[in-house]
Protein backbone atom coordinates (compact mmCIF):
# COMPACT_ATOMS: atom_id res chain seq x y z
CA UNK A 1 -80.43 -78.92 -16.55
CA UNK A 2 -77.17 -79.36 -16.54
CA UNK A 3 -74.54 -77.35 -14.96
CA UNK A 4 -70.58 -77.27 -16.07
CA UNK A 5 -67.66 -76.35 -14.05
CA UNK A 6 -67.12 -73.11 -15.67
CA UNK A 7 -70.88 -71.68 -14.47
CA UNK A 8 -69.85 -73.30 -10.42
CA UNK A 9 -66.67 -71.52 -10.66
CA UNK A 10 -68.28 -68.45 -11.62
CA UNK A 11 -71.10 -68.77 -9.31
CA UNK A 12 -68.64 -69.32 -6.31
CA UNK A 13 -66.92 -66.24 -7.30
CA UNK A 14 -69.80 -64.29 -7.72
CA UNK A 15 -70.69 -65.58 -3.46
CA UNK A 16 -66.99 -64.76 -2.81
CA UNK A 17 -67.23 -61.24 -4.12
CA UNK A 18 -70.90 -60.54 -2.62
CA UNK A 19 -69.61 -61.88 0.83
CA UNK A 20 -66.43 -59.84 0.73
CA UNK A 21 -68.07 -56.96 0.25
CA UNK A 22 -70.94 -57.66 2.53
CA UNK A 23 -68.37 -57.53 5.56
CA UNK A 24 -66.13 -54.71 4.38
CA UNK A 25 -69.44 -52.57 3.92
CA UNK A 26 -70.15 -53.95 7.68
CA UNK A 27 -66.79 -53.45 9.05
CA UNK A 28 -66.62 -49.56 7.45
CA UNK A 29 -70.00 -48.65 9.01
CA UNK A 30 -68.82 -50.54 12.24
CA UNK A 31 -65.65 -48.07 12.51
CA UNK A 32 -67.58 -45.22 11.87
CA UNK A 33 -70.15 -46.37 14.64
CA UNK A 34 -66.80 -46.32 17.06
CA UNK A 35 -65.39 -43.05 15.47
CA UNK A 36 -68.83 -41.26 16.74
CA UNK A 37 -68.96 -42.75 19.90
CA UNK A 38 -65.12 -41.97 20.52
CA UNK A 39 -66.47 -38.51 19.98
CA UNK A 40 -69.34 -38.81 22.71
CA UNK A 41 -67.50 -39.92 25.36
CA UNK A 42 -65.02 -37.88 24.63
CA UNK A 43 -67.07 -34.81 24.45
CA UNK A 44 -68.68 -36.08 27.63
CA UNK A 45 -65.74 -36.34 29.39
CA UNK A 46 -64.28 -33.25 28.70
CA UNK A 47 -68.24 -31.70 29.62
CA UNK A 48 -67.99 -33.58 33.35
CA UNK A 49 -65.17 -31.81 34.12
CA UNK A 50 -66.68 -28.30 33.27
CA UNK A 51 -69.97 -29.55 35.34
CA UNK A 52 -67.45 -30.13 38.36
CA UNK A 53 -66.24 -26.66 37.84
CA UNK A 54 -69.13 -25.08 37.50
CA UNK A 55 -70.92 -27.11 40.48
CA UNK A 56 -73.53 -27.86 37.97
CA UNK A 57 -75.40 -31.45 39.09
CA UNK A 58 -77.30 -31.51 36.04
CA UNK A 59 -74.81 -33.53 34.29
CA UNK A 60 -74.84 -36.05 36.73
CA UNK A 61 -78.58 -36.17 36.73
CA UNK A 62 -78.16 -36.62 32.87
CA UNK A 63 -75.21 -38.71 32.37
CA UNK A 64 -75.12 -41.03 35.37
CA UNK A 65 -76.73 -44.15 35.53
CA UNK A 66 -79.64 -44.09 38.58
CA UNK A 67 -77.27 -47.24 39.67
CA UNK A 68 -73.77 -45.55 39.16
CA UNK A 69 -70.52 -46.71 41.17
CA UNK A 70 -67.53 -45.01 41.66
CA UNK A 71 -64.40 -46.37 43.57
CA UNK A 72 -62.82 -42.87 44.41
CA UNK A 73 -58.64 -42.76 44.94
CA UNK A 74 -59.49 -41.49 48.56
CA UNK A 75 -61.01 -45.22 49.30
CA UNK A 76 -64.57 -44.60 49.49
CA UNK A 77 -67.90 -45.64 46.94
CA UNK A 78 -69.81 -43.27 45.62
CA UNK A 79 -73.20 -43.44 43.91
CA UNK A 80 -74.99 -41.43 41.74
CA UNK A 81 -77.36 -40.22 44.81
CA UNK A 82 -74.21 -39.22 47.10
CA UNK A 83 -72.21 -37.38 44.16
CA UNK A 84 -75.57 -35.04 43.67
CA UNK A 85 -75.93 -34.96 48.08
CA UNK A 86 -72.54 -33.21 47.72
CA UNK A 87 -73.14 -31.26 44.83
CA UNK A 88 -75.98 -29.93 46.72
CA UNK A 89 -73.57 -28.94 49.82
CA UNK A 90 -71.67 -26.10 47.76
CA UNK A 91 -70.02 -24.58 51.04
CA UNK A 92 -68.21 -27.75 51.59
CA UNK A 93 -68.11 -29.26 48.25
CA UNK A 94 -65.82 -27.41 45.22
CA UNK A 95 -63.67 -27.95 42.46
CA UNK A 96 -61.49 -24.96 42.39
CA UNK A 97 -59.25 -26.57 39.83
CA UNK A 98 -59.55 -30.15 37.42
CA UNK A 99 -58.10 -30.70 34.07
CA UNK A 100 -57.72 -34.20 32.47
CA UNK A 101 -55.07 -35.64 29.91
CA UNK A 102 -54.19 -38.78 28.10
CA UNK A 103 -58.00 -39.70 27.27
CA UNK A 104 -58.18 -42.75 25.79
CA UNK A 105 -61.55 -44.48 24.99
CA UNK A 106 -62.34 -47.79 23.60
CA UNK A 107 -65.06 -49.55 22.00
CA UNK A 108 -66.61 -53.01 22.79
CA UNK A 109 -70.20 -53.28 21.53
CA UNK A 110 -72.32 -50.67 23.34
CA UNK A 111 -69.32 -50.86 26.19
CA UNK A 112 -67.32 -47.84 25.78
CA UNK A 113 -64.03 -47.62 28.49
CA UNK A 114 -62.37 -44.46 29.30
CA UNK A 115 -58.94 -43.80 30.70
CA UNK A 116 -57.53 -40.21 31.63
CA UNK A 117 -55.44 -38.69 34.06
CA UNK A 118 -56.61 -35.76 36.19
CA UNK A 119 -55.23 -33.65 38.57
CA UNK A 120 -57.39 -31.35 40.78
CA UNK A 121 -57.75 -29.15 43.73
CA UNK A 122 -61.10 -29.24 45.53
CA UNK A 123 -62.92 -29.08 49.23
CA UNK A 124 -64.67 -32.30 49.56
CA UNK A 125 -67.00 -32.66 52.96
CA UNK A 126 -64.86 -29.76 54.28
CA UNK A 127 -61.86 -31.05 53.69
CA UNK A 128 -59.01 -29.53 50.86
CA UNK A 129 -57.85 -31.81 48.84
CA UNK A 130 -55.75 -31.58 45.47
CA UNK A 131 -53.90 -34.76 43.63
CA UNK A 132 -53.23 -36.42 40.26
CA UNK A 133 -55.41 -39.78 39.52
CA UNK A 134 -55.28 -42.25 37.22
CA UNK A 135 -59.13 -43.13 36.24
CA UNK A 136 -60.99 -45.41 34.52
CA UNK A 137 -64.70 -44.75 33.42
CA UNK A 138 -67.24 -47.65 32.03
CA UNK A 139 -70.16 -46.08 30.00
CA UNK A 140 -72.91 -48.06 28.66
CA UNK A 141 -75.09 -47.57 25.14
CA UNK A 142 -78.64 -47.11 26.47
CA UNK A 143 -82.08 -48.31 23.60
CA UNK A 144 -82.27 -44.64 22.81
CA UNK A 145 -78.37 -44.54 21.67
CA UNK A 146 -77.48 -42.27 24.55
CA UNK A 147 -74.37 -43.20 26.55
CA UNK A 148 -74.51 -43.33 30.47
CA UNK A 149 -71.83 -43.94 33.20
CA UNK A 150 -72.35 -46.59 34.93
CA UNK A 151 -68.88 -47.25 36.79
CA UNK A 152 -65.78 -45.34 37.57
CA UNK A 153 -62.52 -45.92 39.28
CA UNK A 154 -59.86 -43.84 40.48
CA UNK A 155 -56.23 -44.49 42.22
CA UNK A 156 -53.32 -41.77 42.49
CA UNK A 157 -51.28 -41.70 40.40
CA UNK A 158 -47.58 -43.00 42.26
CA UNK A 159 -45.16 -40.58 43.62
């Protein structure tokens, strides 16, 4: 058989075109992957602060990794086992006020970083305390597609 230049340059096109659109079909269904699990964390952001409100530890029971770390702005780690303790303690544990702004998540694989600032008035261990933070949460994609928190890190925000 015998093969001329005219059928390898249309063959090589014909790879081209089938390649191209191999990886902008991968690269669409990639961004919409991130678009919806912008929306998740996002949504699950926005939900932890109503849980803090609310005093509701069922979010955290949900949401949090069983081997969760936070680095709070006061200078002390908490885990996933102290943060329900103080739930738990409602007479000297409450949010009386939180609201977060300028959420920004990112994407990396089934790595999904968050970035807000909140400000909020609470009792913590007896103790009033109100500030603006600057936070950063680190959520991991689980096998069943669920997201869970698995780090967090707070500092306040300079005067």
């Amino acid at each position: 058989m015998r093969v001329t230049k005219s059928t390898l340059v249309v063959l090589g096109l014909a790879l081209a075109v089938t390649a191209f659109t191999a990886s902008a079909l991968s690269k669409k269904q990639s961004n919409a992957t991130d678009a919806d699990a912008i929306a998740t964390i996002t949504q699950m952001e926005n939900a932890a602060v109503k849980a803090d409100m609310a005093g509701d530890p069922s979010f955290v029971e949900k949401n949090y990794a069983d081997n969760f770390t936070g680095g709070s702005s006061w200078g002390n780690w908490e885990t996933k086992q102290s943060i329900l303790g103080d739930m738990k303690d409602s007479k000297n544990n409450k949010t009386n006020s939180e609201e977060i702004s300028e959420l920004n998540v990112r994407i990396y694989g089934d790595t999904a970083i968050a970035t807000y600032r909140s400000t909020y008035d609470s009792l913590y261990h007896g103790d009033h305390r109100a500030r603006t933070i600057l936070s950063t949460d680190t959520f991991v994609r689980q096998q069943d597609n669920s997201w869970k928190q698995v780090a967090s890190h707070s500092s306040e925000l300079a005067k």
